[in-house]
Structures are given as C-alpha cells and as structure tokens.
Protein backbone atom coordinates (compact mmCIF):
# COMPACT_ATOMS: atom_id res chain seq x y z
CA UNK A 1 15.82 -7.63 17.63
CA UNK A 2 18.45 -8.30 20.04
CA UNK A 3 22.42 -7.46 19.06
CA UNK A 4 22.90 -11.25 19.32
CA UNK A 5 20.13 -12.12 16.94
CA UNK A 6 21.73 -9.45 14.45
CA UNK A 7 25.02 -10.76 14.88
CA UNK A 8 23.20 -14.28 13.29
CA UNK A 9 22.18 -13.37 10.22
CA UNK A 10 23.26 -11.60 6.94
CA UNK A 11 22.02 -7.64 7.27
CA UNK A 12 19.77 -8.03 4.75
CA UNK A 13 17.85 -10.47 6.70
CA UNK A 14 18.40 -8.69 9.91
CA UNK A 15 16.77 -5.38 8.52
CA UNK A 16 14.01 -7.83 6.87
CA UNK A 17 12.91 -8.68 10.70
CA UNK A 18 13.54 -5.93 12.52
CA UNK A 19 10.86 -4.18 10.41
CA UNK A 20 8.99 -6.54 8.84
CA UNK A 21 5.72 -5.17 11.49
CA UNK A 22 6.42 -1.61 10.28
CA UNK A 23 6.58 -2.46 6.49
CA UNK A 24 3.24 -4.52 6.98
CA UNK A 25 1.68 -1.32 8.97
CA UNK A 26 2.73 0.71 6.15
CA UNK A 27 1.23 -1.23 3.21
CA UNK A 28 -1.94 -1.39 5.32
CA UNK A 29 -1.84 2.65 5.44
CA UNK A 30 -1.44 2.96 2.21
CA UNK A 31 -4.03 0.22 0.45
CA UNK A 32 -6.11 2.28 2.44
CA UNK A 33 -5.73 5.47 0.64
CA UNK A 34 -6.50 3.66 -2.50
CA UNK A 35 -4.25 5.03 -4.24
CA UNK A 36 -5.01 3.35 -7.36
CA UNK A 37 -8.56 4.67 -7.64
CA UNK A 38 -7.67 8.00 -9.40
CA UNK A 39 -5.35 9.71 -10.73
CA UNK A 40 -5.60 12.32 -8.36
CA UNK A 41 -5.28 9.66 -5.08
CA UNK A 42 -2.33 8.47 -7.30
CA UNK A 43 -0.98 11.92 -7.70
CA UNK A 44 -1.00 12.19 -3.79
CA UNK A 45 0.76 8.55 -3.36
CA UNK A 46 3.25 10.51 -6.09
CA UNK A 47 3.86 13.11 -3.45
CA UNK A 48 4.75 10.57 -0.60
CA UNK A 49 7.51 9.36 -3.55
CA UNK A 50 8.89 11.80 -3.90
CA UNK A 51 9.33 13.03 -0.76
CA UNK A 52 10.88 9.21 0.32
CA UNK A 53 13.23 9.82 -2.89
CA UNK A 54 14.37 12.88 -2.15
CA UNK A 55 15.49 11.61 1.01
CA UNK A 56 18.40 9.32 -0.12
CA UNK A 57 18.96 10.73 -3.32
CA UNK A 58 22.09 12.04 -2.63
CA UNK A 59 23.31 8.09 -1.41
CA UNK A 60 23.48 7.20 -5.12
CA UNK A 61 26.33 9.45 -5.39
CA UNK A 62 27.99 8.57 -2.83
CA UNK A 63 31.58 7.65 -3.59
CA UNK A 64 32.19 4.76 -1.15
CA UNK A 65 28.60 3.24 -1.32
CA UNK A 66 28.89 2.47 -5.08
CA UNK A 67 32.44 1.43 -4.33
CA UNK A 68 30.81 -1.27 -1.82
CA UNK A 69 27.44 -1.50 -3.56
CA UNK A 70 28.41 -1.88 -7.45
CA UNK A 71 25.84 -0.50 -9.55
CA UNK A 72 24.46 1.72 -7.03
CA UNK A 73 24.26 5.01 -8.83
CA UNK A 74 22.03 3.63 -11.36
CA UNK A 75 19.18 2.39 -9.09
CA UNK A 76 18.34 6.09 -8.44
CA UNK A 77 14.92 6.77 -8.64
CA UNK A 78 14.16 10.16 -8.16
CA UNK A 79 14.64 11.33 -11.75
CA UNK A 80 12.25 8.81 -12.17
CA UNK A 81 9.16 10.06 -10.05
CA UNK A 82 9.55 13.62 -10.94
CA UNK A 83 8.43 12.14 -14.58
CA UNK A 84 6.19 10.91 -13.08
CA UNK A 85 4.66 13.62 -11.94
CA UNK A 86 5.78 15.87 -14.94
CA UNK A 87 3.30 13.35 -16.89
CA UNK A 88 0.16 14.15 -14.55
CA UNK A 89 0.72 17.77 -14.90
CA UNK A 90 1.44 17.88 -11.49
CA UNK A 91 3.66 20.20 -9.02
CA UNK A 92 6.23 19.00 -6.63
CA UNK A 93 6.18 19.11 -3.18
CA UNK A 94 7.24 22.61 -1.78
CA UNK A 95 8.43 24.29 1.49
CA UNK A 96 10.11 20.83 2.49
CA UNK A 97 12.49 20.75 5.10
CA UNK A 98 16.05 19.05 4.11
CA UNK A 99 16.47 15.77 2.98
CA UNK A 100 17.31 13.20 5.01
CA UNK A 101 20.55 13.02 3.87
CA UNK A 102 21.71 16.15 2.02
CA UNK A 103 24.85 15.53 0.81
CA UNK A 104 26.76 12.80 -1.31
CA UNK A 105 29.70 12.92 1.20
CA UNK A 106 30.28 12.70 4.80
CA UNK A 107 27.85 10.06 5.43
CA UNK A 108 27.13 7.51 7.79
CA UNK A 109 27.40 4.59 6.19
CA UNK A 110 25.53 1.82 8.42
CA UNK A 111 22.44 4.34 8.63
CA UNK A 112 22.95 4.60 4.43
CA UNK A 113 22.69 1.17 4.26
CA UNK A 114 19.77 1.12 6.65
CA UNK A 115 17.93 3.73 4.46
CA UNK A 116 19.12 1.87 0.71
CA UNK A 117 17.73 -1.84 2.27
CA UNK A 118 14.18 0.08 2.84
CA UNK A 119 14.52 1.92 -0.56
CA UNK A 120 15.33 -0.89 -2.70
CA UNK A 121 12.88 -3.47 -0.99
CA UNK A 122 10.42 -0.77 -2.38
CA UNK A 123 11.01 -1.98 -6.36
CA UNK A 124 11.17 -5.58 -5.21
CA UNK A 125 7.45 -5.27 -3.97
CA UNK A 126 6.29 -3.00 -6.64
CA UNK A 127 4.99 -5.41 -9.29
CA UNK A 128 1.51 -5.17 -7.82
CA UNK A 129 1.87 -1.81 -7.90
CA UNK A 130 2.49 -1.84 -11.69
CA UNK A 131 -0.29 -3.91 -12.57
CA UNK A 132 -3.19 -1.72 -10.41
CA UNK A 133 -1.56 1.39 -12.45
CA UNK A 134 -2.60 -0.16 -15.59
CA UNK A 135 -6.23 0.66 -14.50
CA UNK A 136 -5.48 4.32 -14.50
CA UNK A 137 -3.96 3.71 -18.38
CA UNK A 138 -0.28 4.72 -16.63
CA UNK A 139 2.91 2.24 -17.19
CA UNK A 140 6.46 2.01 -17.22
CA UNK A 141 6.57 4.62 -19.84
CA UNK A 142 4.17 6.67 -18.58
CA UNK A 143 3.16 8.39 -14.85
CA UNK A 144 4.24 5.30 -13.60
CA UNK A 145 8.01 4.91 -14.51
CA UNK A 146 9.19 4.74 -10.71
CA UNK A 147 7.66 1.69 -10.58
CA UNK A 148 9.11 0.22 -13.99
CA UNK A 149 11.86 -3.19 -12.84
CA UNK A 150 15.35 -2.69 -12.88
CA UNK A 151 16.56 -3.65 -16.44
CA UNK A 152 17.69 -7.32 -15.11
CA UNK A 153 14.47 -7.88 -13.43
CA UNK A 154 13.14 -7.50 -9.77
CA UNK A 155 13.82 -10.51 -8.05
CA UNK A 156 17.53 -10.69 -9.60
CA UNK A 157 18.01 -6.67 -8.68
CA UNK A 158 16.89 -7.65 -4.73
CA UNK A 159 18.83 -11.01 -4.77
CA UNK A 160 21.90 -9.15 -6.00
CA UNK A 161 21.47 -5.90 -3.93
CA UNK A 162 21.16 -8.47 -1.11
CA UNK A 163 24.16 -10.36 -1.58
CA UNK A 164 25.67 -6.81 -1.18
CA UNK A 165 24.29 -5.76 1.43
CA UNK A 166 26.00 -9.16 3.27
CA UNK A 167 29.10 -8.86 2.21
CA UNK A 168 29.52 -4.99 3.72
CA UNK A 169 31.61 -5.43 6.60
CA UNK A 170 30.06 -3.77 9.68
CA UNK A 171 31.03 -4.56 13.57
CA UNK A 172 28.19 -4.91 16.07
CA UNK A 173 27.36 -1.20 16.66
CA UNK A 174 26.94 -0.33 12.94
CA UNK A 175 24.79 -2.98 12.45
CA UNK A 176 22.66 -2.09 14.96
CA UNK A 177 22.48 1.67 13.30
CA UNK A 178 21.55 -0.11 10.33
CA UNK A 179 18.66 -1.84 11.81
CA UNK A 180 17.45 1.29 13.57
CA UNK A 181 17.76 3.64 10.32
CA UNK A 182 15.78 0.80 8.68
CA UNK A 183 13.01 1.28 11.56
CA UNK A 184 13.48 5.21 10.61
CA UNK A 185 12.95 5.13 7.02
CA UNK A 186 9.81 3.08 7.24
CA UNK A 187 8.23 5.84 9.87
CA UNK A 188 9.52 8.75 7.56
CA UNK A 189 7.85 7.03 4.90
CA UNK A 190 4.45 6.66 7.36
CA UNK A 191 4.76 10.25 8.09
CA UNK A 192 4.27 11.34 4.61
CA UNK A 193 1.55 9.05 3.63
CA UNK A 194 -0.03 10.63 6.41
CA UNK A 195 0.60 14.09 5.23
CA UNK A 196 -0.63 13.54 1.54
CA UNK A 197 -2.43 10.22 1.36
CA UNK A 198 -6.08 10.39 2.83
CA UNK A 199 -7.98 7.62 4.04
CA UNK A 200 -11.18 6.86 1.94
CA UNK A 201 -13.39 4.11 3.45
C-alpha cells in the first residue's frame, strides 16, 4: 500500500488491506492442519496461541495504550489460552525465545498498534472457530475459552476497537510502522503454525 493510500483511510482500514493476502494465506495454512479434527491437532493449534499471545501480552499493560485504547487491559487473552491448555492436560511451549514485545513500557507505539489490529481481528473471526470446537465437546468454558466473545459481543468489540484505532493520532511514518508490524504479526503467526501445526491431506 502506498503512503498516500494510507494517508486515505482510517488505520483500521489501512491495516485491513495491507494484509488482507497474508491473513487469507494464513487461514488457508491453518484449515489445512485441521485443527478441529482432534484434540491433539487442536492441542497443536493451542501451541501456535499461545505462542501469538505471549507475544503482545505485555501491550495490555501498557500504560499509554489503555490510556488511548480504553478497555484495553481487559481484552488480554493469554490467561485465557493457558486454560486452555491447562484443560487438555497439556504443557506449554518451552525453550522460546523472548516475546515479541517483552515489556509493558518503552514501547513503540505505531508497531503496538500494528500488532493489537492483528490480535484483536483474531476474536472478530473466531465464531467459526467456536462452533467447529463444539465437535471436540470443548466451549467457552472449557479448552476453548480463548475463543469465547468479548462480554459485549464480537462485532460491537471490533467496531469499537476500530473506532479506536482511528482516532489514535499518528503522522505518516508511524502509520506506515503500523502497517508493516501488521504484515509482521501475520508472518510470526505463519511461522508458528508452521512449527506446531502439520499438514494432513
């Protein structure tokens, strides 16, 4: 996307199409673990989770990001996913090199934002996910509680995170940091489906 194009639009739609061809490359990838066949694909797909979580857990904490993004702190999912995996008896991922980012403070915040957009877009689309869980007798209560809806609903969450997103003030260069941390989330996120999810034909 050129810095003209970004200037356009809100950031929320500016991240949306600068990696809407890696988000649909990434679905792909994983469908094709079928993830939802077992519990034990679905304990790998767990894995990749965790790892993505771990990655911008720290952001939730952040001091300025909740200040600009109100309700931040309790969108966390992490917490979430390690119940997940707590319910399937399962260990997590060790030997991992450090998170993305590591710390609450002294963060960049366009990247943050970058890294939050491709976070949070992960809830909005994970109704489908939800639903093929039920096969596998896990739910929002249960092995599955990552992919539970925020408490006022998915569409509502996105809409408002959205709005937020907008109204962050960023000048040309940020925005463009934004859009390429977006690009870098999605291939961190390919990485580690790679890493844990196999392909089964």
């Amino acid at each position: 996307m050129s810095t003209s194009s970004i200037e356009a639009t809100g950031l929320s739609a500016a991240l949306r199409s600068a990696s809407r061809t890696s988000h649909g490359t990434l679905d792909k990838r994983i469908m094709a673990a079928k993830p939802f066949s077992s519990r034990e694909r679905y304990a790998d797909f767990l894995q990749v989770q965790y790892r993505f979580h771990r990655d911008v857990a720290a952001l939730f904490a952040n001091q300025e990001l909740n200040r600009l993004l109100p309700g931040l702190a309790g969108r966390q999912r992490l917490n979430a996913v390690v119940q997940d995996l707590n319910d399937l008896d399962k260990t997590l991922p060790q030997n991992l090199d450090a998170p993305e980012f590591a710390e609450a403070t002294d963060v960049d915040l366009a990247s943050a934002l970058g890294w939050l957009y491709v976070e949070q877009g992960s809830n909005l689309g994970a109704a489908f996910l939800l639903k093929a869980a039920a096969a596998l007798e896990l739910n929002a209560d249960f092995g599955a509680r990552h992919l539970a809806p925020h408490d006022q609903g998915r569409a509502l969450s996105w809409k408002e995170f959205s709005a937020q997103l907008d109204a962050v003030e960023l000048d040309d260069i940020a925005r463009a940091r934004a859009v390429e941390a977006a690009q870098a989330a999605f291939r961190k996120v390919h990485d580690y489906v790679h890493a844990h999810c196999q392909i089964h034909v």
